[in-house]
N, C-alpha and C. Protein backbone atom coordinates (compact mmCIF):
# COMPACT_ATOMS: atom_id res chain seq x y z
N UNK A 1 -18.47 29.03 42.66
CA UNK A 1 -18.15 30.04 41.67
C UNK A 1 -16.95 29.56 40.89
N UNK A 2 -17.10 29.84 39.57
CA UNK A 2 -15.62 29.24 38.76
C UNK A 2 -14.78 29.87 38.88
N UNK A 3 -13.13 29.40 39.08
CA UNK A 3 -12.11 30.18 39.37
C UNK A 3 -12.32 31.08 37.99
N UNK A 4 -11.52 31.89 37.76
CA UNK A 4 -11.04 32.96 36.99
C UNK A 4 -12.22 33.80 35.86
N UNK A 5 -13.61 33.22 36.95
CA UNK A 5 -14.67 34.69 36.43
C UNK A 5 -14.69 35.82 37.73
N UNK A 6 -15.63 36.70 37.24
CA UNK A 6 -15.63 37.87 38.18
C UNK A 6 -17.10 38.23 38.16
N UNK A 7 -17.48 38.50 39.23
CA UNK A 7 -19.16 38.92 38.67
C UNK A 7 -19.59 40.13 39.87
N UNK A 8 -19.79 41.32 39.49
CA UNK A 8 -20.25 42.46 40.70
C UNK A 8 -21.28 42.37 41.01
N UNK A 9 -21.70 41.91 41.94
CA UNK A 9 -23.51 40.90 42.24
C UNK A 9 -24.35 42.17 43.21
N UNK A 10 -25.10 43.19 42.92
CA UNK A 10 -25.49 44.54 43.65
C UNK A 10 -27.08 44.65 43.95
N UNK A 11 -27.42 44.61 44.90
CA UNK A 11 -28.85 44.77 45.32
C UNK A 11 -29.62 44.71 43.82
N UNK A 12 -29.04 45.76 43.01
CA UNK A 12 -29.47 46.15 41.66
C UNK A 12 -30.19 45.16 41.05
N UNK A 13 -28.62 43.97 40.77
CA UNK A 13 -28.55 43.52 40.14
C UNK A 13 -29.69 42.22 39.98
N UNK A 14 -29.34 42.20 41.26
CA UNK A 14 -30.74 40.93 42.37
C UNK A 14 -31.99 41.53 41.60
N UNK A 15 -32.18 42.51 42.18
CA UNK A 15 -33.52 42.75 41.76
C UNK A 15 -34.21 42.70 39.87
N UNK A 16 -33.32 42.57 39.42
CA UNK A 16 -33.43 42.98 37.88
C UNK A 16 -33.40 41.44 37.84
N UNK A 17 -32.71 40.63 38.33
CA UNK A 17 -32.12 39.35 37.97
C UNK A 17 -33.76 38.71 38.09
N UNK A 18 -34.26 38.93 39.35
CA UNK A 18 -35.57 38.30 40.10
C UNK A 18 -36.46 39.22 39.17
N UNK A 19 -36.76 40.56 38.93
CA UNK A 19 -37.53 40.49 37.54
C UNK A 19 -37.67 39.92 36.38
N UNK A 20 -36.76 39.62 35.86
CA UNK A 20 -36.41 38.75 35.04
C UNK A 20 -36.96 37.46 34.74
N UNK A 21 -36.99 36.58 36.10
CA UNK A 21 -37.09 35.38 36.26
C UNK A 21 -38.39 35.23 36.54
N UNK A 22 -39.34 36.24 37.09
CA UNK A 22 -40.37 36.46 37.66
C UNK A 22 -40.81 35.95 39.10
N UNK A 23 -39.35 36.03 39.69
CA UNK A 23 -39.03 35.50 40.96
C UNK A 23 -39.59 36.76 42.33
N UNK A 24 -39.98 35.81 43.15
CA UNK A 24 -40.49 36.86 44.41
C UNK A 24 -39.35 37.38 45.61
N UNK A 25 -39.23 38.03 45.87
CA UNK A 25 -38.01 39.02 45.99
C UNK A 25 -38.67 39.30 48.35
N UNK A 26 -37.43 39.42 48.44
CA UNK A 26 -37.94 40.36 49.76
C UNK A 26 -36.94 41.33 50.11
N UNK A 27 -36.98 42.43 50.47
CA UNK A 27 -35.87 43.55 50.96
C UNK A 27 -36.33 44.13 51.83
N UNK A 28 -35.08 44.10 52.55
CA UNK A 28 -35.42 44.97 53.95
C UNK A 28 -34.62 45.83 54.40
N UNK A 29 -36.18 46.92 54.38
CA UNK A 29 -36.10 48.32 54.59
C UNK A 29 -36.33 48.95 55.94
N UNK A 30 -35.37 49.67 56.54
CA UNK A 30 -35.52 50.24 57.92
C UNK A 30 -35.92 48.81 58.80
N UNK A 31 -35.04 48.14 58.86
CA UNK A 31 -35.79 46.72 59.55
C UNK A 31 -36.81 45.59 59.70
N UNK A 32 -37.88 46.33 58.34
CA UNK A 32 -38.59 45.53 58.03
C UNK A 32 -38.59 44.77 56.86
N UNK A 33 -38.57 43.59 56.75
CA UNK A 33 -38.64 42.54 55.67
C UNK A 33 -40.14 43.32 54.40
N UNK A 34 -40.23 43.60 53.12
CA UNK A 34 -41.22 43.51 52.20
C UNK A 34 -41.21 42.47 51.15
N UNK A 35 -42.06 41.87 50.70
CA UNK A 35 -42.56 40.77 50.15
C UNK A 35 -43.02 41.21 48.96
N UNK A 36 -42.90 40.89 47.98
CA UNK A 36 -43.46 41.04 46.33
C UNK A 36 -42.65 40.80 45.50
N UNK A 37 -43.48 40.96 44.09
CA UNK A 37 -42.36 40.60 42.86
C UNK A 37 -42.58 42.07 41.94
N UNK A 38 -41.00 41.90 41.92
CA UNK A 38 -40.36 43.46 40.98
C UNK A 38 -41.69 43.20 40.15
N UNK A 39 -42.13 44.40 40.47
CA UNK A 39 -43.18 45.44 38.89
C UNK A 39 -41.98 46.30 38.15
N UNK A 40 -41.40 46.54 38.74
CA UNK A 40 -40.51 47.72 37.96
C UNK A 40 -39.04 48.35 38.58
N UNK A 41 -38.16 48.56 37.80
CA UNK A 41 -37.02 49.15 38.62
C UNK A 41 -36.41 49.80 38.02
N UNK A 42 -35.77 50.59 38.47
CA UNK A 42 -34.77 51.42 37.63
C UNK A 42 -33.45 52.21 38.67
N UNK A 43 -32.64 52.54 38.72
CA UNK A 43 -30.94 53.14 39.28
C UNK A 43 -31.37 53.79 40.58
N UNK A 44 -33.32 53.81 41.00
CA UNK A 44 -33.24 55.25 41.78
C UNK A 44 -34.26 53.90 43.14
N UNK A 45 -34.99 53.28 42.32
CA UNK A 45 -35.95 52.67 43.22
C UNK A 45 -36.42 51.33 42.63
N UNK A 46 -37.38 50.67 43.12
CA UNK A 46 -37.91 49.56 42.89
C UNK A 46 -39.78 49.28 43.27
N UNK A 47 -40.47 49.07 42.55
CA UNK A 47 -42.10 48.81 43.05
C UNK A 47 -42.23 47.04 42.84
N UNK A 48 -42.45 47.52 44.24
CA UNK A 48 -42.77 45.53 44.45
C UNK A 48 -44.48 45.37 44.48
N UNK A 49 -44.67 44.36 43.67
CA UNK A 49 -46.09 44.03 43.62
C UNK A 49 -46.34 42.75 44.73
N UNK A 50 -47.36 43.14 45.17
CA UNK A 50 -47.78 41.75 46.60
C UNK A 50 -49.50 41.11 46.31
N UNK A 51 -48.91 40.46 44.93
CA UNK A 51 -49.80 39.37 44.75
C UNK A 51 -51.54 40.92 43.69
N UNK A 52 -50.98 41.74 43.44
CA UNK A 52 -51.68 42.77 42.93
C UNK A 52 -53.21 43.37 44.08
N UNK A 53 -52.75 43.05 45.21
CA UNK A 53 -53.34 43.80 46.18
C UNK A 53 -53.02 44.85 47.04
N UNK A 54 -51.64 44.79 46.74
CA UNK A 54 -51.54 46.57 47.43
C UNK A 54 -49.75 46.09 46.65
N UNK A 55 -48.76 47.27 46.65
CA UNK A 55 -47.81 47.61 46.47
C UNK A 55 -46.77 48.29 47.13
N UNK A 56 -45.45 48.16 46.98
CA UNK A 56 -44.54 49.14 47.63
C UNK A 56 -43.48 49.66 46.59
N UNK A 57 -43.18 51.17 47.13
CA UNK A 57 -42.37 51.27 46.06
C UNK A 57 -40.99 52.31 47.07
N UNK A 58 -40.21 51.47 46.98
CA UNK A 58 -38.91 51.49 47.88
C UNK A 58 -38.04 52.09 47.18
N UNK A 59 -36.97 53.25 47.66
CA UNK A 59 -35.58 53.42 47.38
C UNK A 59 -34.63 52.60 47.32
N UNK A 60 -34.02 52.74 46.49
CA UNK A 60 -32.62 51.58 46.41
C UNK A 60 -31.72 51.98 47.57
N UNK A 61 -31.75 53.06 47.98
CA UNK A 61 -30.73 53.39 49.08
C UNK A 61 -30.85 53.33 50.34
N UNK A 62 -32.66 53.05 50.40
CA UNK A 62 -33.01 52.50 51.71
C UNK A 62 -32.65 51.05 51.98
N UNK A 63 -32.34 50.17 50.36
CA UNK A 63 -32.57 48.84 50.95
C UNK A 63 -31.22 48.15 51.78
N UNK A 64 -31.35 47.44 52.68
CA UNK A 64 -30.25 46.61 53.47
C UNK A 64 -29.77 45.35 52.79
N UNK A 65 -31.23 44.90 52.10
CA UNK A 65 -30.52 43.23 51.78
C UNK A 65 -32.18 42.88 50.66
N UNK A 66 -31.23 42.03 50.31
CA UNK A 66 -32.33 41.51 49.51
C UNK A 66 -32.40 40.11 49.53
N UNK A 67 -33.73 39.17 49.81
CA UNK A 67 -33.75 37.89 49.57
C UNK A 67 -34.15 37.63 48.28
N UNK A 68 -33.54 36.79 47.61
CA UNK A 68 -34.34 35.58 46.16
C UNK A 68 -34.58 34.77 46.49
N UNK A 69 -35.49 34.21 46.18
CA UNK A 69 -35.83 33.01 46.46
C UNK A 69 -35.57 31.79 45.31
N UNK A 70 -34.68 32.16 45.06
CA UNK A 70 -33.40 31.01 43.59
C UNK A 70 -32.15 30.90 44.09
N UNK A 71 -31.41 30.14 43.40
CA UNK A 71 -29.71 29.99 43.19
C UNK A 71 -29.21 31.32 43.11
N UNK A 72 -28.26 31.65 43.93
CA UNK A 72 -27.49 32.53 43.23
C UNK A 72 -27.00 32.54 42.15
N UNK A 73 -26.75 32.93 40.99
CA UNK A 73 -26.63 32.85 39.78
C UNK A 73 -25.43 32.31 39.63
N UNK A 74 -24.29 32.65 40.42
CA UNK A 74 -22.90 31.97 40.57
C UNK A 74 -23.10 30.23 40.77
N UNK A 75 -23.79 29.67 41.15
CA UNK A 75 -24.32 28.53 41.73
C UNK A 75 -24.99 27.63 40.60
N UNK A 76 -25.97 28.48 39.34
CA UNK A 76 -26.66 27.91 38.73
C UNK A 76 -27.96 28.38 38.39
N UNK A 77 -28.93 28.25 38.14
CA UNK A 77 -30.25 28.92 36.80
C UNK A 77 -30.78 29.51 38.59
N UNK A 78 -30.80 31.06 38.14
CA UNK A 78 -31.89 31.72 38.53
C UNK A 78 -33.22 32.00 38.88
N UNK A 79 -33.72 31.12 37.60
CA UNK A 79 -35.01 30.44 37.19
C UNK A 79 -35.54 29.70 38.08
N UNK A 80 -34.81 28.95 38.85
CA UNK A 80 -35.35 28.08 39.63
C UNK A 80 -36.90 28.31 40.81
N UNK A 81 -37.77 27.60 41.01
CA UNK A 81 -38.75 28.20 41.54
C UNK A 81 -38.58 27.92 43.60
N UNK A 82 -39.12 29.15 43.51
CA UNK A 82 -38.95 29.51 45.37
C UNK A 82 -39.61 28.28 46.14
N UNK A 83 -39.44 27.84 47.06
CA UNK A 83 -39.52 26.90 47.98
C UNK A 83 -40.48 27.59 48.96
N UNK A 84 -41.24 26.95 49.09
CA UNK A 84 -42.53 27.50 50.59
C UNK A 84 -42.06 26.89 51.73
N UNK A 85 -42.56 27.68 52.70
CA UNK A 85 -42.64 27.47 54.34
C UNK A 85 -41.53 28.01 55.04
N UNK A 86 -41.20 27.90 56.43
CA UNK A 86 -40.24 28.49 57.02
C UNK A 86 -39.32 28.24 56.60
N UNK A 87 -38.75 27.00 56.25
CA UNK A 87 -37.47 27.19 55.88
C UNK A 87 -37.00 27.14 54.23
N UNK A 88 -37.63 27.97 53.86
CA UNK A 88 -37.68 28.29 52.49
C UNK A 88 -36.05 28.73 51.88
N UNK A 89 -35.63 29.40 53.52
CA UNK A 89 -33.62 29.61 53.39
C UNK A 89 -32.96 28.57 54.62
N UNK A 90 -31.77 28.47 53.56
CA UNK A 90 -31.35 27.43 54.79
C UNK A 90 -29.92 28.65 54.92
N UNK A 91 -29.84 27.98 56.30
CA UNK A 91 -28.44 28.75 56.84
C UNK A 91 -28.99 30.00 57.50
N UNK A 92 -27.80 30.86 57.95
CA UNK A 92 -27.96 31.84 58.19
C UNK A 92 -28.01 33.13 57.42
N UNK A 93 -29.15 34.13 57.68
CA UNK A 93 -29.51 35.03 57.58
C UNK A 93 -28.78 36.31 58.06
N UNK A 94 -28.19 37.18 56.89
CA UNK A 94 -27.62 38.51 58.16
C UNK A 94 -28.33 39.55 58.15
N UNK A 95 -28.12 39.91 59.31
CA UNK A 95 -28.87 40.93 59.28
C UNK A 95 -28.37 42.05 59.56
N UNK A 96 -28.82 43.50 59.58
CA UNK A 96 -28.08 44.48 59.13
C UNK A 96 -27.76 45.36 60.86
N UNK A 97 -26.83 46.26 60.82
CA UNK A 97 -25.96 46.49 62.02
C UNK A 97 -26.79 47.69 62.70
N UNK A 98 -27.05 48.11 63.60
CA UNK A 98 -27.58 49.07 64.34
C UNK A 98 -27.56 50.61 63.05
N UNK A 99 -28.53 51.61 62.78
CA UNK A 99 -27.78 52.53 62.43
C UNK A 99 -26.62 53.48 62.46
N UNK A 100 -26.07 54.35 61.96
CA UNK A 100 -25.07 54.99 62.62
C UNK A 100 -25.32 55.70 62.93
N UNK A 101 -24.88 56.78 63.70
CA UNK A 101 -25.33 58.15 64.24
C UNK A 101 -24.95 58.92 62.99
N UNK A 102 -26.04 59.61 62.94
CA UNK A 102 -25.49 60.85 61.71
C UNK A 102 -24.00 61.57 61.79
N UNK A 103 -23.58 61.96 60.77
CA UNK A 103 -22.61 62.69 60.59
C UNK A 103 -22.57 64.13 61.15
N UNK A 104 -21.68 64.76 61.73
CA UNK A 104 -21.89 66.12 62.18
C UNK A 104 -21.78 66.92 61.11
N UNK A 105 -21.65 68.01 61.04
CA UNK A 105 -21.49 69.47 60.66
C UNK A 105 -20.63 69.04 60.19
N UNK A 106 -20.03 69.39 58.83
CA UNK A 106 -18.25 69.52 58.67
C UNK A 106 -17.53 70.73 59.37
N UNK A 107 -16.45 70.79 59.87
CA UNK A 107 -16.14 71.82 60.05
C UNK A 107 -15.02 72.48 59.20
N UNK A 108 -15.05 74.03 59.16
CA UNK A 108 -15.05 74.35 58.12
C UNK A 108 -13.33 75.28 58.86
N UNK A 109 -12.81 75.05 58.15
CA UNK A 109 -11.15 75.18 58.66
C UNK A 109 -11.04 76.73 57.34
N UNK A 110 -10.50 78.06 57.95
CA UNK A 110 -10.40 78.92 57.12
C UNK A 110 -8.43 78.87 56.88
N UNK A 111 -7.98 79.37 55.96
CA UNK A 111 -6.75 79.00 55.63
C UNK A 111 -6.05 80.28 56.29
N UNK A 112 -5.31 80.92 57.20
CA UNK A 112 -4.41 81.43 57.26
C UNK A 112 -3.86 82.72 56.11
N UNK A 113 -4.16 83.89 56.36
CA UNK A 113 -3.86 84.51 55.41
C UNK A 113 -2.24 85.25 55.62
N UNK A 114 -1.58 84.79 54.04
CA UNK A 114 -0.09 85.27 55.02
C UNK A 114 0.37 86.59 53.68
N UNK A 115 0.79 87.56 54.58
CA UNK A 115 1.34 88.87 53.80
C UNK A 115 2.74 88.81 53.38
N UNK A 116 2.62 88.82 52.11
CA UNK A 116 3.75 89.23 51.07
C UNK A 116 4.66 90.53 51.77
N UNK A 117 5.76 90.48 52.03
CA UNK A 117 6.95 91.53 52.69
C UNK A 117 7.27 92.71 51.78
């Protein structure tokens, strides 16, 4: 990455980037890896096409991670075409952390009512 740029790089952005390019994309949702190339996206979700035999169409807020199968754009052309077979990524892969336990109840604190003398 060149010193003194800045770039906010967001699931989003991946995915729009890999539409773009007409690059095949994978995100994984609730633990499972999905496979296709962006049909469409927009701020709320994403529909991945899988080769135009069946489809998915995912929340952005479900997703954990997203693979491209290009350069990171910081690195160099986007464009570049995906690599087949297992090791199509080199290095390590992260993967995402146990869920959390839901949040409780808020609790709801009443204020003290104090009388004027």
């Amino acid at each position: 990455m060149a010193t003194g740029s800045s770039m906010q790089y967001t699931i989003g952005t991946a995915l729009d980037r890999a539409r773009e390019g007409g690059l095949e994309v994978e995100v994984l949702v609730d633990n499972q890896w999905l496979t296709g190339q962006v049909a469409a996206a927009d701020g709320l979700g994403v529909v991945l096409d899988r080769d135009g035999a069946e489809h998915f169409v995912v929340r952005l807020e479900r997703i954990s991670a997203v693979r491209v199968g290009a350069h990171a754009p910081m690195l160099g052309n986007v464009g570049q075409p995906r690599r087949e077979g297992p090791d199509r990524f080199d290095g390590a892969v992260p993967m995402p952390a146990p869920a959390a336990e839901p949040d409780r109840e808020p609790t709801v604190m009443s204020r003290p009512h104090i009388r004027s003398a």
